[in-house]
Protein backbone atom coordinates (compact mmCIF):
# COMPACT_ATOMS: atom_id res chain seq x y z
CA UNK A 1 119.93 14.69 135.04
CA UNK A 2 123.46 16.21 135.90
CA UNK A 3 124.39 16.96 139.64
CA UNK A 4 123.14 20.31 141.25
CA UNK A 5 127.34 21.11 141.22
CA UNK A 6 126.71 20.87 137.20
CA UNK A 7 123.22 23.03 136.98
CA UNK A 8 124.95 25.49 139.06
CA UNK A 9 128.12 25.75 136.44
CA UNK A 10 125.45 25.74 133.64
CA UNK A 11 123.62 28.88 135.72
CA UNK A 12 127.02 30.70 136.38
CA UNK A 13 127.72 30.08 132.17
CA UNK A 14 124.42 31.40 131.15
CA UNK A 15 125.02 34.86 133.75
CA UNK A 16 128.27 35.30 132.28
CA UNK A 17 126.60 35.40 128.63
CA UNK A 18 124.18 37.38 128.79
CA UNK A 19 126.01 40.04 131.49
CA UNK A 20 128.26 41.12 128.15
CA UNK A 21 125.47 41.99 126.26
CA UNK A 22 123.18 43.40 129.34
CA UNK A 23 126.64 46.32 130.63
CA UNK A 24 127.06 46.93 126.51
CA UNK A 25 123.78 48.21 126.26
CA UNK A 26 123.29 49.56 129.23
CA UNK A 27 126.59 51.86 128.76
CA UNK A 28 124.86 52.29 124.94
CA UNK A 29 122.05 53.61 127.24
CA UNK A 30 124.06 56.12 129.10
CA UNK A 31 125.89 57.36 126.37
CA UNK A 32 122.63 58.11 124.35
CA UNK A 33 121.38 60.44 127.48
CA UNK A 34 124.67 62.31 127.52
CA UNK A 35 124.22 62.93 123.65
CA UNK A 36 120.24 64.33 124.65
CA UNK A 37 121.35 65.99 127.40
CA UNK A 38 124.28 67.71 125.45
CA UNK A 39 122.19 67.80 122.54
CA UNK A 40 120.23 71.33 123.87
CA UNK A 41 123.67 73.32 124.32
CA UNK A 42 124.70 72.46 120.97
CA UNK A 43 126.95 74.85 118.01
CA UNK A 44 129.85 75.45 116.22
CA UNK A 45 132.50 75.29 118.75
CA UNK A 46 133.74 78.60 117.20
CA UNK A 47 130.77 80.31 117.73
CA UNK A 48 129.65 78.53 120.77
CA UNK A 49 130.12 81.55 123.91
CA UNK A 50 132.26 80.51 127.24
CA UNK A 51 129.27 79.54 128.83
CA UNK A 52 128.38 77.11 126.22
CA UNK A 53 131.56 75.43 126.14
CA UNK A 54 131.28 75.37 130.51
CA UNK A 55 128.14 73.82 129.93
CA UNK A 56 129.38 71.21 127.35
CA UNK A 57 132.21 70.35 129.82
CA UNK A 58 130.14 70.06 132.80
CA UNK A 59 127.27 68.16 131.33
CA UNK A 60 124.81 70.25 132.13
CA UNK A 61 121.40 70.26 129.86
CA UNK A 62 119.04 72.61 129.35
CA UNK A 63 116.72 70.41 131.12
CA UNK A 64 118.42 70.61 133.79
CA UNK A 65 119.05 74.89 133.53
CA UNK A 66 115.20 75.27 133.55
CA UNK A 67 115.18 73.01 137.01
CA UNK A 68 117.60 75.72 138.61
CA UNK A 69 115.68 78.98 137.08
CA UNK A 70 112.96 77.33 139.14
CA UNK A 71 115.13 77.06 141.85
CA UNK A 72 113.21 80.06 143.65
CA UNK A 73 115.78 79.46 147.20
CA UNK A 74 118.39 78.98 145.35
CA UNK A 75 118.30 81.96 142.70
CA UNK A 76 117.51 84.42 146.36
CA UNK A 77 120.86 82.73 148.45
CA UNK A 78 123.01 82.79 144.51
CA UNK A 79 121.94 86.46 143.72
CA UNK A 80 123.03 87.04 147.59
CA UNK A 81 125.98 85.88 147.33
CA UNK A 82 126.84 88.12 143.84
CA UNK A 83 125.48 90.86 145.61
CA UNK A 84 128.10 90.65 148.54
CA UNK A 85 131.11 89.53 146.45
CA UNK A 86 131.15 91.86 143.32
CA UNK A 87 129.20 94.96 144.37
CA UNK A 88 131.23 96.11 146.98
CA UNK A 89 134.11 95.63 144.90
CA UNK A 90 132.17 97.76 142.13
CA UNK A 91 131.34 100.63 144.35
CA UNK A 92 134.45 100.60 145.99
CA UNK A 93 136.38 101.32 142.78
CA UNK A 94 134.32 103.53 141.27
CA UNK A 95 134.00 105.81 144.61
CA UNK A 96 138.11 105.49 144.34
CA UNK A 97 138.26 106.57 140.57
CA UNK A 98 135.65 109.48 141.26
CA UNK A 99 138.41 110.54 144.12
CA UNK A 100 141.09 110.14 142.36
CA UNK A 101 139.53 111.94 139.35
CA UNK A 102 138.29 115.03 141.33
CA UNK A 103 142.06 114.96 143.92
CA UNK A 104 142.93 117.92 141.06
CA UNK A 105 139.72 119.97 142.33
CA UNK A 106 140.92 119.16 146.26
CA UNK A 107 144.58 120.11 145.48
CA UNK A 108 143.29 123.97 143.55
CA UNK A 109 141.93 124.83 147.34
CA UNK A 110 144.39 124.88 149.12
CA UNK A 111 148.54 124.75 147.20
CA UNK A 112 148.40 123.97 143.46
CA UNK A 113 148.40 127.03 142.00
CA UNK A 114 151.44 128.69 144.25
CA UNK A 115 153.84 125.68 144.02
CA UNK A 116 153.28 124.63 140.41
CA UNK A 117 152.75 128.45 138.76
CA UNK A 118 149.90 126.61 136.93
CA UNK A 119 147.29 129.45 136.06
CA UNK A 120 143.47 129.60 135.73
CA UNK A 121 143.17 128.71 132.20
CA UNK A 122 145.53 125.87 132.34
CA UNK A 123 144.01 124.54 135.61
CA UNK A 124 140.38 124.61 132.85
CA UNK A 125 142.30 122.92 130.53
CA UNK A 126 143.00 119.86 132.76
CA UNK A 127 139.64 119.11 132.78
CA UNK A 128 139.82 118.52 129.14
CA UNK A 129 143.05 116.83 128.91
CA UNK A 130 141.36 114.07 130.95
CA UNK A 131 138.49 113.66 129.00
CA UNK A 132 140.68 113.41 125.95
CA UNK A 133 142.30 110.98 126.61
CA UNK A 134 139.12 109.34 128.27
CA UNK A 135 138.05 109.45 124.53
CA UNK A 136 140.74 108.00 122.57
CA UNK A 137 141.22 104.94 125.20
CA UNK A 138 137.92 104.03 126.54
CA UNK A 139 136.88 102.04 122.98
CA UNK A 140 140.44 99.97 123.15
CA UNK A 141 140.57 99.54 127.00
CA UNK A 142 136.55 98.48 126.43
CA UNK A 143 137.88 95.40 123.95
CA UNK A 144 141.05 94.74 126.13
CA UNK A 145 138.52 94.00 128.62
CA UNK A 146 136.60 91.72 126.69
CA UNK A 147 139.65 90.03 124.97
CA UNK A 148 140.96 89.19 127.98
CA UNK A 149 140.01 88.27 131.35
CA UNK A 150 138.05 90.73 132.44
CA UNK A 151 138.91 91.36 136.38
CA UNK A 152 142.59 91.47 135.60
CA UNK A 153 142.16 94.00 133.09
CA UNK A 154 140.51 95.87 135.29
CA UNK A 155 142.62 95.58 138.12
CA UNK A 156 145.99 96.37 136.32
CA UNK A 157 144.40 99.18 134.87
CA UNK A 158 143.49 100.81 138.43
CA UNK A 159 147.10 99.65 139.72
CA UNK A 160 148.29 101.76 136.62
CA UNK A 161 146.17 104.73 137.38
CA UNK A 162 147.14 104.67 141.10
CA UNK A 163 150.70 104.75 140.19
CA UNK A 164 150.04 107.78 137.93
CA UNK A 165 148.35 109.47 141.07
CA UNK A 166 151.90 108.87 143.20
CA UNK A 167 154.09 110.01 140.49
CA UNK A 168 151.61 113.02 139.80
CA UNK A 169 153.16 114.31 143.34
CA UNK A 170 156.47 114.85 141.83
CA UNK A 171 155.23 117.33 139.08
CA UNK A 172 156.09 120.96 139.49
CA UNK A 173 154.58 122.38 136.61
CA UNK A 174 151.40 122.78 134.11
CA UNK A 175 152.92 120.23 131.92
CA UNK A 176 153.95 117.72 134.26
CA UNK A 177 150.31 117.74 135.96
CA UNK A 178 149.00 117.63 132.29
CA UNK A 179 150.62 114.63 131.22
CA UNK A 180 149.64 112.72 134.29
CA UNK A 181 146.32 113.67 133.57
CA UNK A 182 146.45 112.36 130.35
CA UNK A 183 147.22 108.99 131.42
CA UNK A 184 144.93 109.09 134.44
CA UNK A 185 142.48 109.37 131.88
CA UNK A 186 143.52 106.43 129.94
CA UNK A 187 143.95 104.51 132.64
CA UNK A 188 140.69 104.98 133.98
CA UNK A 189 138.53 104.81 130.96
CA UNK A 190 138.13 100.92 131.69
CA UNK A 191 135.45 101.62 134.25
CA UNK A 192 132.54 102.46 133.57
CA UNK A 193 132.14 100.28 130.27
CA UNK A 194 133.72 97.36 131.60
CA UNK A 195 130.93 97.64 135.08
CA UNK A 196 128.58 98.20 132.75
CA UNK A 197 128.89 94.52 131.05
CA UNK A 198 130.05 92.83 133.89
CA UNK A 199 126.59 94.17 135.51
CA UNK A 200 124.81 92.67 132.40
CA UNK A 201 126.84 89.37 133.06
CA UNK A 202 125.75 89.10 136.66
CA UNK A 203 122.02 90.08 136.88
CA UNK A 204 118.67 89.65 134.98
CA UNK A 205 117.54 92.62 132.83
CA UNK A 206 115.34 93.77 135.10
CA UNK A 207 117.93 93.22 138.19
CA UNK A 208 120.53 95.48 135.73
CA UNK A 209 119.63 99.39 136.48
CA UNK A 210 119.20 99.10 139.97
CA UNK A 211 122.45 97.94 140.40
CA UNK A 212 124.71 99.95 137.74
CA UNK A 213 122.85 102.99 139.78
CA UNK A 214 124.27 101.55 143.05
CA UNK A 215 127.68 101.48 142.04
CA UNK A 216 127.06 104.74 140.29
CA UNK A 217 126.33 106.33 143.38
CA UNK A 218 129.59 106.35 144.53
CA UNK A 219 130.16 109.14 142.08
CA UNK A 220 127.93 111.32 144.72
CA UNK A 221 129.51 109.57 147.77
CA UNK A 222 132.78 110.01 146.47
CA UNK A 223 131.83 114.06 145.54
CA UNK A 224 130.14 114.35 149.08
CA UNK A 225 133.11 113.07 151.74
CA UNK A 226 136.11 114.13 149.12
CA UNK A 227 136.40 117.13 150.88
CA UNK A 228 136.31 115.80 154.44
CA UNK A 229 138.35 113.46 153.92
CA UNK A 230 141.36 115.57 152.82
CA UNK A 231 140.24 118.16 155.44
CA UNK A 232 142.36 117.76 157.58
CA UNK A 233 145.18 117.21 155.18
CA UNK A 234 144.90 121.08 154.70
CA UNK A 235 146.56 122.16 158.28
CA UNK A 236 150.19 120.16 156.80
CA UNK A 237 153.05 122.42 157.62
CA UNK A 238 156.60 121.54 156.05
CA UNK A 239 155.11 120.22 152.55
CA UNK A 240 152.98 120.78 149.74
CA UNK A 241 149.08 120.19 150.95
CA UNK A 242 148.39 118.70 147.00
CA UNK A 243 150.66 116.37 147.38
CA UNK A 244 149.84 115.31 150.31
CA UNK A 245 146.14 114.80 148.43
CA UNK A 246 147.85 112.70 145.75
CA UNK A 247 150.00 110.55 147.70
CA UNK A 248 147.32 109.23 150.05
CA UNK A 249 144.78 108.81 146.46
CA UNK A 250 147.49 106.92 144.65
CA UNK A 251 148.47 104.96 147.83
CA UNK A 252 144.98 103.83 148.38
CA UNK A 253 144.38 102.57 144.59
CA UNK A 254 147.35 100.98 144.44
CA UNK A 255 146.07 98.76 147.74
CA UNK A 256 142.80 98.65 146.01
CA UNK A 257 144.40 97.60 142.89
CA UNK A 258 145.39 94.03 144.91
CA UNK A 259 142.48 93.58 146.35
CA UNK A 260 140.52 93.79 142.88
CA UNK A 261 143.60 91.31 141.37
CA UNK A 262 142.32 88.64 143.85
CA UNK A 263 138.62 88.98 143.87
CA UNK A 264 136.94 90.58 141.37
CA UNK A 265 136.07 87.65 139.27
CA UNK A 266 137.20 87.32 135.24
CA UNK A 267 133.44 85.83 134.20
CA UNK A 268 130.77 83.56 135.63
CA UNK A 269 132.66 80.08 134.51
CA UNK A 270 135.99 80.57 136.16
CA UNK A 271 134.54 81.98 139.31
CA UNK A 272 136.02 79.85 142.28
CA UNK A 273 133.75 81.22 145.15
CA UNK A 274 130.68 79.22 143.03
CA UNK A 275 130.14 75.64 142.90
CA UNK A 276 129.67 74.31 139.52
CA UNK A 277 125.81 74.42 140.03
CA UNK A 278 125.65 77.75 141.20
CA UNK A 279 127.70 78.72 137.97
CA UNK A 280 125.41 76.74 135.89
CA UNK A 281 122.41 78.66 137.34
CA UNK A 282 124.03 82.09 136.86
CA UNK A 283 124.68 81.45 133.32
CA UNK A 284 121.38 80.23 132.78
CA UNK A 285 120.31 83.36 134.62
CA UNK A 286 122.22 85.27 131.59
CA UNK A 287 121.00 82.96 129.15
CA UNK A 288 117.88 84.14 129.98
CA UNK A 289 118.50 87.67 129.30
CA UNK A 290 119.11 86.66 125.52
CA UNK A 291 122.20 88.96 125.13
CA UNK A 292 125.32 85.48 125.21
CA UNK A 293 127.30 85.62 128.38
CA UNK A 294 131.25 85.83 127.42
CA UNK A 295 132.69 85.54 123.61
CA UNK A 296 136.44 86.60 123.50
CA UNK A 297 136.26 86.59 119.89
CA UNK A 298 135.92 90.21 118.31
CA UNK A 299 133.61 90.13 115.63
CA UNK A 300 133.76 92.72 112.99
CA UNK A 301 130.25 91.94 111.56
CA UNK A 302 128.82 92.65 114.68
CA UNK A 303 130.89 96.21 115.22
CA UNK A 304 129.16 96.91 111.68
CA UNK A 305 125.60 95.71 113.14
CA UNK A 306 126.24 98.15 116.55
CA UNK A 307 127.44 100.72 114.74
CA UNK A 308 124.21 101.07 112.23
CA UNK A 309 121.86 100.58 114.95
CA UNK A 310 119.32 103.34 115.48
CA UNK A 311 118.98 102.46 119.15
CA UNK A 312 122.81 102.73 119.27
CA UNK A 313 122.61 105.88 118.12
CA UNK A 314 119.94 107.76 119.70
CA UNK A 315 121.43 106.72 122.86
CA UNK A 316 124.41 108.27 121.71
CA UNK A 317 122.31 111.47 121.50
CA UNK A 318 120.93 111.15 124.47
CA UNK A 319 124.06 110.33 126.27
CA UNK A 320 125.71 113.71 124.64
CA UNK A 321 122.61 116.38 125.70
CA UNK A 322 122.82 114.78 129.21
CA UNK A 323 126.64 115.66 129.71
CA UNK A 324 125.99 119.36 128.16
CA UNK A 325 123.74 119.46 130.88
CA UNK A 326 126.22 118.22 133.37
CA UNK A 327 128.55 120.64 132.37
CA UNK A 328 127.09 123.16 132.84
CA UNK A 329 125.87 122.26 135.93
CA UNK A 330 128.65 120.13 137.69
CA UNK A 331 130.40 123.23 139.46
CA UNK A 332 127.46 124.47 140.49
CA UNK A 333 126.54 121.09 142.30
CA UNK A 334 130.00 121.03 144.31
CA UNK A 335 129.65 124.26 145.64
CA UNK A 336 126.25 123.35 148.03
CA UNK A 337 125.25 120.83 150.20
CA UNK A 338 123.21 118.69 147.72
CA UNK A 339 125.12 116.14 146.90
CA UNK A 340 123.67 113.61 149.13
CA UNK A 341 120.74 114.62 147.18
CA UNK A 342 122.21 114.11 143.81
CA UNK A 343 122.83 110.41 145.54
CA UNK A 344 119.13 109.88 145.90
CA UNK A 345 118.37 111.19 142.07
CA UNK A 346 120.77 108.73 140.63
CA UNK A 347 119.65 105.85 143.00
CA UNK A 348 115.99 106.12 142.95
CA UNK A 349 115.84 106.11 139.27
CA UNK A 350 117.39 103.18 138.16
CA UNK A 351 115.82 101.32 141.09
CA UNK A 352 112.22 102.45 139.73
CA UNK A 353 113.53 100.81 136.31
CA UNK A 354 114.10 97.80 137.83
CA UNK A 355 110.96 97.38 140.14
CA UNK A 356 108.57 98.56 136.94
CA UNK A 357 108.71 96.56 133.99
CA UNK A 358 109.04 98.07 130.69
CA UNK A 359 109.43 101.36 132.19
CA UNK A 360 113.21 102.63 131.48
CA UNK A 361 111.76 105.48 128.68
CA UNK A 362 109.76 106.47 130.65
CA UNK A 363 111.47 107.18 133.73
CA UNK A 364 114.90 108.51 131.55
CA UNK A 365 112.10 111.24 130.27
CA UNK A 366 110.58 111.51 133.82
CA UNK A 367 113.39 112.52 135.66
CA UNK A 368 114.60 114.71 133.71
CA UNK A 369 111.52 116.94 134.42
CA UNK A 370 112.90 118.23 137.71
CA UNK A 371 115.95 119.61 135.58
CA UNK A 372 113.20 121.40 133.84
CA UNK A 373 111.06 122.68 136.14
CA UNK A 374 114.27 123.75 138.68
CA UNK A 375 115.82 125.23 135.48
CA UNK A 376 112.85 127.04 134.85
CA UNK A 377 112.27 128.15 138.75
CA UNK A 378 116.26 129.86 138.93
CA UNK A 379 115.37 131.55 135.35
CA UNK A 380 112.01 133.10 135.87
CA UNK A 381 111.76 133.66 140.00
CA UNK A 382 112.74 136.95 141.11
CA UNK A 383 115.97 137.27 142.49
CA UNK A 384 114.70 138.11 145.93
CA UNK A 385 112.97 134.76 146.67
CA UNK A 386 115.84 132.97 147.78
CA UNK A 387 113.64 130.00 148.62
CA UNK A 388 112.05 129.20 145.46
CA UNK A 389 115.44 129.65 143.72
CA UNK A 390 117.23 127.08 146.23
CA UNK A 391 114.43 124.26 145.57
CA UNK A 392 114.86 124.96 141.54
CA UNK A 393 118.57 124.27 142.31
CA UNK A 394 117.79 121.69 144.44
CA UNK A 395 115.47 119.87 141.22
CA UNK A 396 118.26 120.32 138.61
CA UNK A 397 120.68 117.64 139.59
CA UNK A 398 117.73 114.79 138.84
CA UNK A 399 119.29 114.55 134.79
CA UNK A 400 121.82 111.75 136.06
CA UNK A 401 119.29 109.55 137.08
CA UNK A 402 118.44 109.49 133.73
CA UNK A 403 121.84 109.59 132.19
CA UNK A 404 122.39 106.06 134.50
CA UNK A 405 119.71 104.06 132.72
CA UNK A 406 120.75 105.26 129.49
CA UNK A 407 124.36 103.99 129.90
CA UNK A 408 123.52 100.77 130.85
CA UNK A 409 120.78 99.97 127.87
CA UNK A 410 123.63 98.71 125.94
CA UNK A 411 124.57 95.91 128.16
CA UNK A 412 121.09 94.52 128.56
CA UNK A 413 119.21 95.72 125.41
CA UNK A 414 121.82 94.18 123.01
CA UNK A 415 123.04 91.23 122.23
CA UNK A 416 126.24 89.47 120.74
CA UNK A 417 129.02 90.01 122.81
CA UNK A 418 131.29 92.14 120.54
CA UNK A 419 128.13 93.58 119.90
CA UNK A 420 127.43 94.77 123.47
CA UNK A 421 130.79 95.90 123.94
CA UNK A 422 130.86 97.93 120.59
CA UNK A 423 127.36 99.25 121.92
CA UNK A 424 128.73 100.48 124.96
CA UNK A 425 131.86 101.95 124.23
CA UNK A 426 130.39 103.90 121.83
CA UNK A 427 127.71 105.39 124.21
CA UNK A 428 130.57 106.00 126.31
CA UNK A 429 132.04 108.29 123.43
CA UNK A 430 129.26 111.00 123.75
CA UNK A 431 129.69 110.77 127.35
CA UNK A 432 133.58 112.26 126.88
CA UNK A 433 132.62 114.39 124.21
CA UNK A 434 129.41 116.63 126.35
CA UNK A 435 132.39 116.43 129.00
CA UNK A 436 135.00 118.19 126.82
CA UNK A 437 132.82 120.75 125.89
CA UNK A 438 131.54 121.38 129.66
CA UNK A 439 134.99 120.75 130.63
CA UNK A 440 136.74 123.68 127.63
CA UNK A 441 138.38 126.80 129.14
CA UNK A 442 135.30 129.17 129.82
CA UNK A 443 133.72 131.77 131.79
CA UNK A 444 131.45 131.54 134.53
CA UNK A 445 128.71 128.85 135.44
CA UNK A 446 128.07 128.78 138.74
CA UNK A 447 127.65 132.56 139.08
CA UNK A 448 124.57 131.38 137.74
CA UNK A 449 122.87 130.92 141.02
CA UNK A 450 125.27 132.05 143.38
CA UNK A 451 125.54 135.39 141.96
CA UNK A 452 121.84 135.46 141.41
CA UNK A 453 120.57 134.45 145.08
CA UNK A 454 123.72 136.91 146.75
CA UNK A 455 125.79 133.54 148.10
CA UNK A 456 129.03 134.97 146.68
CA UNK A 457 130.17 137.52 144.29
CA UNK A 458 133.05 136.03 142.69
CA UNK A 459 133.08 134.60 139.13
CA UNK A 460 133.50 130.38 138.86
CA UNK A 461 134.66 128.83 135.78
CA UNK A 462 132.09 127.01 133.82
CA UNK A 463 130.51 125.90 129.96
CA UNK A 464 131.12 128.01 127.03
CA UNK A 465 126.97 128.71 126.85
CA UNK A 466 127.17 130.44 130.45
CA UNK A 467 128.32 133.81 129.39
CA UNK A 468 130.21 136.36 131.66
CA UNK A 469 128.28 139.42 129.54
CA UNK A 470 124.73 137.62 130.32
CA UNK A 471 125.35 137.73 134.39
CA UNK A 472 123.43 137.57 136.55
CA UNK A 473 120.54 135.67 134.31
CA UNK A 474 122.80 133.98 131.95
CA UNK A 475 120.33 133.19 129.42
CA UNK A 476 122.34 131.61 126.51
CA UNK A 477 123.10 129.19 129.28
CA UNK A 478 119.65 128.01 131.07
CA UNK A 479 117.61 127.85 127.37
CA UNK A 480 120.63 125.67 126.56
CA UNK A 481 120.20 123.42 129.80
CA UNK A 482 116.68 123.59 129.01
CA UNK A 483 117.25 122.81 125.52
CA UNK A 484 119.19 119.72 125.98
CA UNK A 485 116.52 118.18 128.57
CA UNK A 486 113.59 118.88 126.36
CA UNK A 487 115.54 117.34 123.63
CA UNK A 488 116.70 114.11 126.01
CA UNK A 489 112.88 113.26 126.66
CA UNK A 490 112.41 112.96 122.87
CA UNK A 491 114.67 111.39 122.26
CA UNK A 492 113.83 109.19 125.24
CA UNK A 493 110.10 108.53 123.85
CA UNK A 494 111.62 108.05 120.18
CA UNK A 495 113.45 105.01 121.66
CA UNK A 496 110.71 103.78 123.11
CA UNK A 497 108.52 103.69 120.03
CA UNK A 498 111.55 102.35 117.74
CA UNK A 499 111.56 99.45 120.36
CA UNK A 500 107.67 98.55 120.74
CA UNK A 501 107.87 98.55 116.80
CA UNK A 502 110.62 95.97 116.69
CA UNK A 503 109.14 93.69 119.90
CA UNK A 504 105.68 94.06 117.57
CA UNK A 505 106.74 92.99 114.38
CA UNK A 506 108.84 89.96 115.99
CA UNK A 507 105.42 89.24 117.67
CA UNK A 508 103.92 89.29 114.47
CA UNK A 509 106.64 86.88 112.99
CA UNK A 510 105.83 84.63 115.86
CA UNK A 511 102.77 84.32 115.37
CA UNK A 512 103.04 84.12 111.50
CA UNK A 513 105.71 81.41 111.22
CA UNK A 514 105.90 79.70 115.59
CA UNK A 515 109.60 78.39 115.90
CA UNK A 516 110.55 75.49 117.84
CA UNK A 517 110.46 75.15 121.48
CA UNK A 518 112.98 77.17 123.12
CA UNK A 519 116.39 74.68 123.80
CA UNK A 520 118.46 77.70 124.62
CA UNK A 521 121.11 77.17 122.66
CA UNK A 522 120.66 80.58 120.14
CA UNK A 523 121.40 82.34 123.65
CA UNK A 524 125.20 80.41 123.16
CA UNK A 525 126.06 80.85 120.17
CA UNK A 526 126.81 84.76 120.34
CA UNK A 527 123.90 85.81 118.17
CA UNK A 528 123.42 89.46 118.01
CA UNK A 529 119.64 90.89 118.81
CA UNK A 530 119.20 91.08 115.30
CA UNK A 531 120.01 87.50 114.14
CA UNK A 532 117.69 86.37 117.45
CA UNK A 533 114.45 86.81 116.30
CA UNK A 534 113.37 85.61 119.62
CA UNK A 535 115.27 88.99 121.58
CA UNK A 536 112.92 90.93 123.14
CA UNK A 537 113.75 94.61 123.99
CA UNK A 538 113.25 95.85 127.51
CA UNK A 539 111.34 99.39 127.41
């Protein structure tokens, strides 16, 4: 027998040979747990989304991205925290767009016409010029924003527009102020489409309405304390009260402009203000809505796919009846106190959409009821019941509820991400178009009640179907309001039954032929709603 020194070298030999072996496979252990736990966000690396790729990086599973969906605390403190971080920024900008928009509308009270010889017809024509050039940018800006990051985009565009709204003050004449317009226009067709998506980015589908119609909102807020904010402007002595107006609007954006540089985020991954779980959990969030998260690629198959899709399309219908309406109703609304009220139409009815599943059709159709029945109320009512007309005028403004659900059904009823953007730009295009031709050099509108109910007796400019030889009634012009809403609440029940048939028959399929568990990694590779046979369209 050797010493216990020598049993104690022969110990230490045999630990040393078999702790090789024993680290080998236990790293051959770790590795193969990294492979499953990658293996569930899996793809071409091409078509692979950003989120994907984060989740690659990061080594998250989608194991693990089930664990935080259940998360119940921490989905309530994450969707907090997005709620205080991007939606004031959201509201803020679009109350400051709808400002700087409307500062033409502030500046024809009070000095525009006498310093700049511009006349009534050309002052229409602004209007238009706007929407114009709304038109031809809003599709480019909408793929600028998707091509690159996102937040900058958006905040050099409203830096760009807020310099147009200082150099705007040193016009003197109709085509000076039409030029600026022009690019105010371009500058601000960014948006609305781009809120639209980064909405979709940020919140569940049925978290999505509610919160495109708070931002929205500011369109009212923005309508409502315009004028009392530049109020006081009006009793300058010494210089031009417009400019005045356009200074202070273009000074403000351009401060705004930084702020929105620095905080509003580019997308989910890069956000700083998250922790790398809280990331992970909003993308899964996303995931879960089926519709890919970011993809800067621009995909021309899926342009083709948006641009032969009947939903596309009827919402492009839809979207164009609703902004007849609005022109023909829009200087009508700014001449009472009921914009506060127009506030509460546009809130309450994307908030409905989101506490009621499956619901959207139906409330697009439902609120535009009120337009019919107040439309109805100013048409038939005798001219002496001044009440009755007042609460029909009161009920009209309840179409842009409608109009707010409609324009964000791209962003969370479609998927791909060139897809979506396609989707939503397009939409977008009917909403410039009903603008130009409410916008177009015309008679009177808002004679329409005023006239009728003995509030004033001088003529307002409004849509081509409100004619000056039909006053006081203006026929041509309420059958056309009326026409338009009856034919939005179609056109909102045809969507709904063109979407129950394709959530059916991908039932069917289901059930026919089950697929595989659900990894969640068709949700990353940018597949469009049609190439996702597991997409299911909200109603």
């Amino acid at each position: 027998m050797g010493s216990p020194q020598d049993l104690q070298k022969d110990d230490e030999k045999t630990v040393a040979a078999t702790s090789g072996p024993l680290e080998m496979q236990q790293s051959q252990m770790d590795d193969d747990n990294l492979k499953t736990a990658r293996s569930n966000i899996q793809g071409d690396i091409k078509d692979l989304d950003e989120a994907g790729l984060f989740l690659q990086q990061h080594n998250f599973s989608g194991d693990y991205l089930a664990e935080l969906l259940e998360d119940t605390a921490m989905n309530k403190r994450v969707i907090r925290k997005v709620d205080l971080l991007l939606m004031p920024l959201l509201c803020g900008t679009y109350f400051l767009q709808y400002i700087d928009k409307q500062a033409v509308s502030y500046s024809a009270v009070f000095d525009l016409f006498e310093t700049t010889g511009i006349t009534g017809s050309q002052y229409s024509w602004l209007g238009s010029i706007f929407y114009f050039a709304y038109f031809f940018a809003e599709w480019p800006s909408a793929y600028l924003a998707q091509h690159f990051p996102t937040g900058r985009v958006i905040a050099c565009y409203c830096f760009m527009w807020g310099t147009v709204m200082l150099c705007t003050a040193a016009t003197h004449n109709f085509a000076g102020f039409a030029a600026m317009r022009f690019l105010l226009g371009v500058f601000e067709s960014v948006v609305t489409p781009a809120f639209m998506m980064i909405v979709g980015q940020y919140y569940l589908k049925y978290q999505q309405p509610a919160r495109a119609g708070m931002f929205y909102c500011f369109n009212g807020v923005g309508s409502a304390t315009g004028g009392i904010i530049f109020y006081g402007v009006g009793y300058a002595k010494n210089f031009p009260v417009w400019k005045i107006i356009y200074l202070i609007c273009g000074g403000l954006t351009v401060l705004w402009a930084i702020v929105l540089f620095f905080r509003l985020p580019n997308d989910i991954m890069s956000w700083k203000k998250f922790t790398p779980e809280e990331r992970a959990l909003l993308i899964a969030r996303a995931a879960k809505n089926r519709t890919g998260v970011l993809n800067r690629k621009i995909k021309v198959s899926q342009i083709r796919e948006a641009l032969t899709d009947p939903q596309i399309w009827i919402l492009f219908f839809f979207t164009l009846l609703n902004e007849i309406i609005n022109g023909g109703i829009a200087t009508l609304a700014s001449s009472l106190s009921s914009l506060w009220l127009a506030v509460m139409w546009v809130f309450t009815g994307p908030f409905l959409a989101s506490r009621i599943k499956n619901a959207r059709t139906y409330i697009m159709a439902l609120w535009l009821c009120p337009t019919i029945i107040g439309t109805t109320l100013i048409w038939k009512l005798p001219r002496t019941n001044l009440g009755g007309g007042l609460a029909g005028y009161y009920m009209v403004g309840s179409f842009v509820g409608a109009l707010v659900i409609a324009l964000q059904f791209p962003a969370s009823n479609v998927a791909g991400y060139t897809k979506r953007t396609t989707s939503t730009a397009f939409v977008f295009l009917a909403y410039c178009i009903g603008n130009i031709i409410g916008t177009s050099p015309k008679p009177q509108t808002a004679q329409f009640f005023l006239t009728n109910y003995s509030l004033i007796d001088t003529p307002l400019p409004g849509p081509q179907a409100f004619l000056a030889r039909e006053a006081p009634i203006y026929e041509t012009g309420v059958k056309t309001v009326l026409a338009c809403s009856v034919g939005q609440c179609i056109l909102a029940l045809v969507l709904r039954a063109l979407l129950v048939y394709r959530n059916k028959k991908r039932d069917r399929e289901e059930a026919e032929n089950p697929s595989p568990p659900d990894d969640g990694s068709e949700v990353l590779e940018d597949l469009t709603d049609f190439q996702n046979r597991k997409f299911r369209y909200s109603l």
